[in-house]
N, C-alpha and C. Protein backbone atom coordinates (compact mmCIF):
# COMPACT_ATOMS: atom_id res chain seq x y z
N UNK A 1 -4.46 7.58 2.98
CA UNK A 1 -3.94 6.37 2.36
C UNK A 1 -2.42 6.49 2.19
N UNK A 2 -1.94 7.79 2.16
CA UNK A 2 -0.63 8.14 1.97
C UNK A 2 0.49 7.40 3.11
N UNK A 3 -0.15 7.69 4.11
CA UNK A 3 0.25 7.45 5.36
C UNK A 3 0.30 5.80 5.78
N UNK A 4 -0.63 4.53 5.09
CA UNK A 4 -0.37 3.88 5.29
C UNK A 4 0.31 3.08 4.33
N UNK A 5 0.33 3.87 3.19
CA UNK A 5 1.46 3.26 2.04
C UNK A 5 3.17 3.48 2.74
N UNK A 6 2.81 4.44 3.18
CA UNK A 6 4.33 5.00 3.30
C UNK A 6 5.14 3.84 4.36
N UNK A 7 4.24 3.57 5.59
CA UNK A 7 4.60 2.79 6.69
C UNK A 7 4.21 1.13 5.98
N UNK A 8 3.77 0.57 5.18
CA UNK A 8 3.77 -0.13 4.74
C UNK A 8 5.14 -0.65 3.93
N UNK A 9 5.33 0.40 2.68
CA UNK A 9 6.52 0.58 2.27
C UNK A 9 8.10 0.37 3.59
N UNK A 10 7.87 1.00 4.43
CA UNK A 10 8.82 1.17 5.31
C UNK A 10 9.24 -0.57 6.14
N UNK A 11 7.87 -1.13 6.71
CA UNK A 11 7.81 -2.02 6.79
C UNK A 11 8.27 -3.05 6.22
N UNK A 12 8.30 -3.03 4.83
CA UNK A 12 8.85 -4.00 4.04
C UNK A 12 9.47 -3.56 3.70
N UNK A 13 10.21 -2.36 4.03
CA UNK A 13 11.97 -2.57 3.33
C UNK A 13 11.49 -2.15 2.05
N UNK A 14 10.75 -1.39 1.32
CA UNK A 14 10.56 -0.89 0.04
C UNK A 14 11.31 0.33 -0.13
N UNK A 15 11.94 0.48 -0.98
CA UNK A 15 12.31 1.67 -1.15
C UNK A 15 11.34 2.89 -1.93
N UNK A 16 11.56 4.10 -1.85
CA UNK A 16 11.01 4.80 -2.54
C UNK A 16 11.61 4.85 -3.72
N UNK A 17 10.62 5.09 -4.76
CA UNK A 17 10.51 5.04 -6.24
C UNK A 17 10.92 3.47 -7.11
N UNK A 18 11.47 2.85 -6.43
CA UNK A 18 11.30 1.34 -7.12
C UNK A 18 10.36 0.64 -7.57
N UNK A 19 10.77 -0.07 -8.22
CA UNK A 19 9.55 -1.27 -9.10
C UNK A 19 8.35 -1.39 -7.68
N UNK A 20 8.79 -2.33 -6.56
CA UNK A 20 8.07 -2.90 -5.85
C UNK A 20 7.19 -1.79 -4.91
N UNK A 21 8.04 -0.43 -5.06
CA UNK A 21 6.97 1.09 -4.42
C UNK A 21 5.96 1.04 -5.71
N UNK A 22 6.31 1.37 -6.78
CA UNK A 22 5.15 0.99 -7.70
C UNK A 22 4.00 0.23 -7.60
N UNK A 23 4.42 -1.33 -7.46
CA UNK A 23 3.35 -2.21 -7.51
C UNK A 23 2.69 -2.00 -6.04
N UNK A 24 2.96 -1.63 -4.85
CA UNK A 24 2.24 -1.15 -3.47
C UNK A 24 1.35 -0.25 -4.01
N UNK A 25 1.64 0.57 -4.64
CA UNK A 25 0.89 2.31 -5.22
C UNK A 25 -0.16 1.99 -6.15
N UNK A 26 0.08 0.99 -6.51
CA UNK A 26 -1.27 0.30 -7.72
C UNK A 26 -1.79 -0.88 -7.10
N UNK A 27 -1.24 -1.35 -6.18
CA UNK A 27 -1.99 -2.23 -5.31
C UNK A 27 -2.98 -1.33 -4.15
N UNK A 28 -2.43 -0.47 -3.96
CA UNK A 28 -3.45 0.78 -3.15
C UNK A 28 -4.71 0.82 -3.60
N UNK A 29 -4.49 1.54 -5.03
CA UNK A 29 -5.43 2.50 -5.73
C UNK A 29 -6.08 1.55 -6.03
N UNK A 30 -6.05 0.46 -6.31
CA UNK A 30 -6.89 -1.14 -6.56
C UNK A 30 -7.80 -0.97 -5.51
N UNK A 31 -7.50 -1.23 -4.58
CA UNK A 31 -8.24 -1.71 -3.31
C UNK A 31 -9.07 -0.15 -3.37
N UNK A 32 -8.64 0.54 -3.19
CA UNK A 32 -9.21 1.94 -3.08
C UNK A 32 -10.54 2.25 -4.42
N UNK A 33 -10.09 1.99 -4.93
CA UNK A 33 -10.67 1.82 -6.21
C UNK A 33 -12.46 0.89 -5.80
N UNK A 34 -12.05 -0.30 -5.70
CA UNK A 34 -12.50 -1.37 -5.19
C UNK A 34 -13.90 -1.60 -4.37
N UNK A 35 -13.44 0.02 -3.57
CA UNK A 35 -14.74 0.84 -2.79
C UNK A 35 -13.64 -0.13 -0.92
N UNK A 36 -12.49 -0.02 -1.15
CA UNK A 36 -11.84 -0.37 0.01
C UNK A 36 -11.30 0.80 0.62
N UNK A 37 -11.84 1.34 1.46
CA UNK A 37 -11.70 2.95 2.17
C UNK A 37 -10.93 2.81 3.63
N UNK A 38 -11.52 1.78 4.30
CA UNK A 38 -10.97 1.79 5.59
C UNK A 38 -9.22 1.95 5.32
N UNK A 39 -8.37 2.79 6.16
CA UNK A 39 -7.38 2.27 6.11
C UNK A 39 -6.31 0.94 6.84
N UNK A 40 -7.08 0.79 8.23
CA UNK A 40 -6.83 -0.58 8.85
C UNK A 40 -6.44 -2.11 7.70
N UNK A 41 -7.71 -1.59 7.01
CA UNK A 41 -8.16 -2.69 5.94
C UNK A 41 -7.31 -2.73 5.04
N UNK A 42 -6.39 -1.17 4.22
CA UNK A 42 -5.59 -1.39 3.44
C UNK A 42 -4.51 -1.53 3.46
N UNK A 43 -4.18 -1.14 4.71
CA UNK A 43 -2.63 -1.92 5.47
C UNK A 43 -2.62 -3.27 5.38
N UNK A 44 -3.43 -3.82 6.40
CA UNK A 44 -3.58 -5.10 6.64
C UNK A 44 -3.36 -6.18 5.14
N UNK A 45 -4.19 -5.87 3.85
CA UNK A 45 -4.42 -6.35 2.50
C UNK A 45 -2.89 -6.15 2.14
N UNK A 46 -2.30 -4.76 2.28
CA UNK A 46 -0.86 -4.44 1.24
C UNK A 46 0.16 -5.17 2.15
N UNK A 47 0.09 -5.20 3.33
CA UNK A 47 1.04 -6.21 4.56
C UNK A 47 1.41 -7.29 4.10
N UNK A 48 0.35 -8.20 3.54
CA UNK A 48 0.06 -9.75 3.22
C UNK A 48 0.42 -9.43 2.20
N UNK A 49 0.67 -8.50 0.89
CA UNK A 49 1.90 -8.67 0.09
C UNK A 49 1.17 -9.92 -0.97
């Protein structure tokens, strides 16, 4: 999941450790949480922002 936060982040121009890397990192663990495992699936969800 690391891996698609990171390129996600990158994607949008997020910086590391900012507000909006935050809300990606709890928008993760949501979905993950959620029983959302695929990672295709959690790119795709954190993309659409």
């Amino acid at each position: 999941m690391k891996r698609v936060y990171d390129q996600v982040c990158k994607g949008r121009g997020i910086t590391a450790g900012s507000p909006a890397a935050s809300d990606l990192a709890i928008e993760a663990m949501r979905l993950f949480s959620a029983g959302t495992f695929d990672e295709a699936t959690i790119g795709r969800r954190l993309r659409a922002g």
